[in-house]
Protein backbone atom coordinates (compact mmCIF):
# COMPACT_ATOMS: atom_id res chain seq x y z
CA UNK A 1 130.78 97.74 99.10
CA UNK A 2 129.76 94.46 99.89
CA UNK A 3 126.47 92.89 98.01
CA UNK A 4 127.47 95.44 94.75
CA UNK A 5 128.32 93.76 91.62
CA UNK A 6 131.93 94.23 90.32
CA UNK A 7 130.17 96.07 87.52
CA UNK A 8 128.38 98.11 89.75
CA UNK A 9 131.22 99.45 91.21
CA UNK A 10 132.91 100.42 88.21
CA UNK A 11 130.12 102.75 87.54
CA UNK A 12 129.93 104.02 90.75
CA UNK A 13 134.20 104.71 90.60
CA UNK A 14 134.27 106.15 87.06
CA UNK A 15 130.93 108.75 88.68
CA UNK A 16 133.47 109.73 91.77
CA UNK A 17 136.02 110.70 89.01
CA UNK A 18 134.02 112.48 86.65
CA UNK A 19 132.42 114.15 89.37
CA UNK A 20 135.19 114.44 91.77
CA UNK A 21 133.49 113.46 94.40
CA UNK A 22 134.09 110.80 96.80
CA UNK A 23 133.57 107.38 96.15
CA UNK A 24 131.54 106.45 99.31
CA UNK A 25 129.56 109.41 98.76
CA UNK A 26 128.57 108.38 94.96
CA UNK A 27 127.83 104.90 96.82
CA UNK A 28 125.38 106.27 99.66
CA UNK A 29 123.38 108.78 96.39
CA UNK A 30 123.12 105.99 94.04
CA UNK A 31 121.45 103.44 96.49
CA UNK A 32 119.50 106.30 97.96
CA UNK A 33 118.25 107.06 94.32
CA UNK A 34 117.34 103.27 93.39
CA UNK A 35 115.46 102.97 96.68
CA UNK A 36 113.39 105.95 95.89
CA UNK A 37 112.89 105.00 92.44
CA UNK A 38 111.43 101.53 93.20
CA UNK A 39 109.63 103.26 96.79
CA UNK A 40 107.84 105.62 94.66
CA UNK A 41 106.82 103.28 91.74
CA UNK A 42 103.06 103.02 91.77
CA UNK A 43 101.20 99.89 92.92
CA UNK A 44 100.18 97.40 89.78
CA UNK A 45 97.13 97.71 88.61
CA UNK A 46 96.02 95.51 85.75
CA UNK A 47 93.00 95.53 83.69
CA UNK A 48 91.33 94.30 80.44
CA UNK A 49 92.53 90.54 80.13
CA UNK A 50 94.02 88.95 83.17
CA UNK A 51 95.54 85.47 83.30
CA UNK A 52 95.79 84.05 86.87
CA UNK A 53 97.56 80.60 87.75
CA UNK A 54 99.92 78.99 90.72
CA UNK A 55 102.82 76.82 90.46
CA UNK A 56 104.62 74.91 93.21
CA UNK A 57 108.27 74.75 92.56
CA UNK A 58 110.58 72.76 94.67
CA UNK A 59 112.84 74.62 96.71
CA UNK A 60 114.91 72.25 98.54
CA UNK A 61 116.29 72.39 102.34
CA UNK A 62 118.77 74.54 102.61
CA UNK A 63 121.38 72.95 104.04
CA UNK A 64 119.63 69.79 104.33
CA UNK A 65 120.33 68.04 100.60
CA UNK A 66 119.77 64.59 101.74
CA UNK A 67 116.08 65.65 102.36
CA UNK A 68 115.51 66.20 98.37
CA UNK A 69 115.18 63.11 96.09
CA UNK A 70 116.58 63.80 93.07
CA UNK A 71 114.80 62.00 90.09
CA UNK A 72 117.66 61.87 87.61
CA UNK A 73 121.21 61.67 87.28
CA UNK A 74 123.68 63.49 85.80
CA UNK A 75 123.54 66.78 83.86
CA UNK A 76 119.50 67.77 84.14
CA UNK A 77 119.20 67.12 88.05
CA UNK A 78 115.70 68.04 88.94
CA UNK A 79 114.36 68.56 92.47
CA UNK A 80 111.29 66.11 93.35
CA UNK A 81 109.22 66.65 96.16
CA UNK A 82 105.82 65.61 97.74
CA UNK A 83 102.85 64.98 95.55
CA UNK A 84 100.37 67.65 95.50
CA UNK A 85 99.83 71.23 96.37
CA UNK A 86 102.56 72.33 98.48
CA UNK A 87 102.64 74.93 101.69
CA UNK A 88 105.25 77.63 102.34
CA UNK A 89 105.61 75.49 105.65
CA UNK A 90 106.87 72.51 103.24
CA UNK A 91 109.51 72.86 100.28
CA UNK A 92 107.05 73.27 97.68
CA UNK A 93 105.89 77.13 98.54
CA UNK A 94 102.99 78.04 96.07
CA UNK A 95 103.72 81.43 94.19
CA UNK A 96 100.88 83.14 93.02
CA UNK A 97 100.98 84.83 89.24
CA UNK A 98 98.86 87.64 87.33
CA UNK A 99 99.87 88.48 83.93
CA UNK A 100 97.67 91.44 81.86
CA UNK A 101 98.05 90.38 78.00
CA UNK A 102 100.38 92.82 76.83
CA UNK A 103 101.04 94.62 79.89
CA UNK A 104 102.67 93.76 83.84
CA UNK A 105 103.20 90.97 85.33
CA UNK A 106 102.65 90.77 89.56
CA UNK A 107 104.00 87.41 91.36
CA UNK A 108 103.66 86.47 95.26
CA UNK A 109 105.10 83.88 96.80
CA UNK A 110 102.02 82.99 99.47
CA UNK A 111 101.55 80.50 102.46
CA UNK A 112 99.03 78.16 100.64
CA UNK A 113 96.25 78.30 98.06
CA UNK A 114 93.59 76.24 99.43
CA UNK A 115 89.68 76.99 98.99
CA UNK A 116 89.32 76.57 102.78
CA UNK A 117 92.14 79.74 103.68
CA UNK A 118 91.41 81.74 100.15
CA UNK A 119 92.66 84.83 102.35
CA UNK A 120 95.86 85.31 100.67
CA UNK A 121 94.74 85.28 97.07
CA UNK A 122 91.13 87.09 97.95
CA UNK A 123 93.14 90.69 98.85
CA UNK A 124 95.71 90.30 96.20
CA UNK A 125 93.42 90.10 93.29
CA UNK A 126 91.23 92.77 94.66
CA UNK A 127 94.22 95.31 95.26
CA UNK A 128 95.72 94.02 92.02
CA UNK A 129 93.06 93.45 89.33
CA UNK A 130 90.28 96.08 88.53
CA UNK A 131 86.81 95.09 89.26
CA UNK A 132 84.75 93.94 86.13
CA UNK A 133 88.24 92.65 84.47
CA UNK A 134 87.71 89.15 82.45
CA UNK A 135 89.70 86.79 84.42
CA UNK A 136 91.24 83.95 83.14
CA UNK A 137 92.30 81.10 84.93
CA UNK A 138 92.56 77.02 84.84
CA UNK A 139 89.37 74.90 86.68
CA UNK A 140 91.35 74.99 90.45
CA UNK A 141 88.32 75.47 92.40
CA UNK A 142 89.89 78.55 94.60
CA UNK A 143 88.99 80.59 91.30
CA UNK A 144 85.24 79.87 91.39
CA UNK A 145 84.28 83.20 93.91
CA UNK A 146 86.24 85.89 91.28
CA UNK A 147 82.49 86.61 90.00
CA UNK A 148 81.06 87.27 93.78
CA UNK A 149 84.40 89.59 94.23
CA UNK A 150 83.15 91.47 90.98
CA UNK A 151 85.18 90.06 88.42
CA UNK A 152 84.31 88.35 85.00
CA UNK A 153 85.48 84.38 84.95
């Protein structure tokens, strides 16, 4: 039962008993049921008012803490990398975000957002967003094709 929480495993225990079934069993049908469950969940699809943006949060090395310059001491440590957009490659991985006012939220943790390789973002706002959806988004050039993809900007 390793990678359960404690809690979990309460409920799956006090299941066995009121069920009288083994333990192990109720284990294997409960993780077989939450894989389904998220398996068969439909694809996002959001429409109506979209907000699209990208942040670049610090990561760290793992295992590496000397590489990280910290830029204060004491209680609020905060992680300070390069300047700039960052690369999956480097420790500041770009992750992609698409909120519908009042509805889903889809985020993506991609390689890089740069105009020159828009291929990540290009398929995931097609597959995501509905065409003719009003778009909103900050200036960050990458954002300037979502009318020849068939999107209001």
């Amino acid at each position: 039962m390793l990678g359960i929480s404690w809690a979990r495993i309460c409920q799956i225990h006090k299941i066995a008993r009121k069920l009288d079934l083994n333990k192990d069993d109720v284990q294997a049908m409960v993780l077989q049921l939450r894989e389904g469950s998220v398996e068969h969940k439909p694809a996002a699809r959001l429409e109506s008012i979209v907000e699209c943006d990208e942040v670049y949060i610090v990561a760290g090395h793992k295992g590496q803490p000397s590489g990280v310059k910290k830029c204060r001491k004491g209680r609020r440590n905060c992680l300070k990398g390069d300047r700039g957009r960052g690369t999956l490659a480097k420790e500041k991985p770009p992750i992609f975000g698409m909120i519908q006012r009042g509805g889903q939220v889809v985020i993506r943790i991609l390689e890089d957002v740069r105009q020159t390789t828009i291929q990540p973002i290009q398929p995931l706002i097609k597959a995501t967003i509905r065409p003719g959806t009003l778009v909103l988004t900050d200036e960050y050039t990458i954002y300037k094709r979502l009318p020849e993809w068939g999107f209001e900007h």
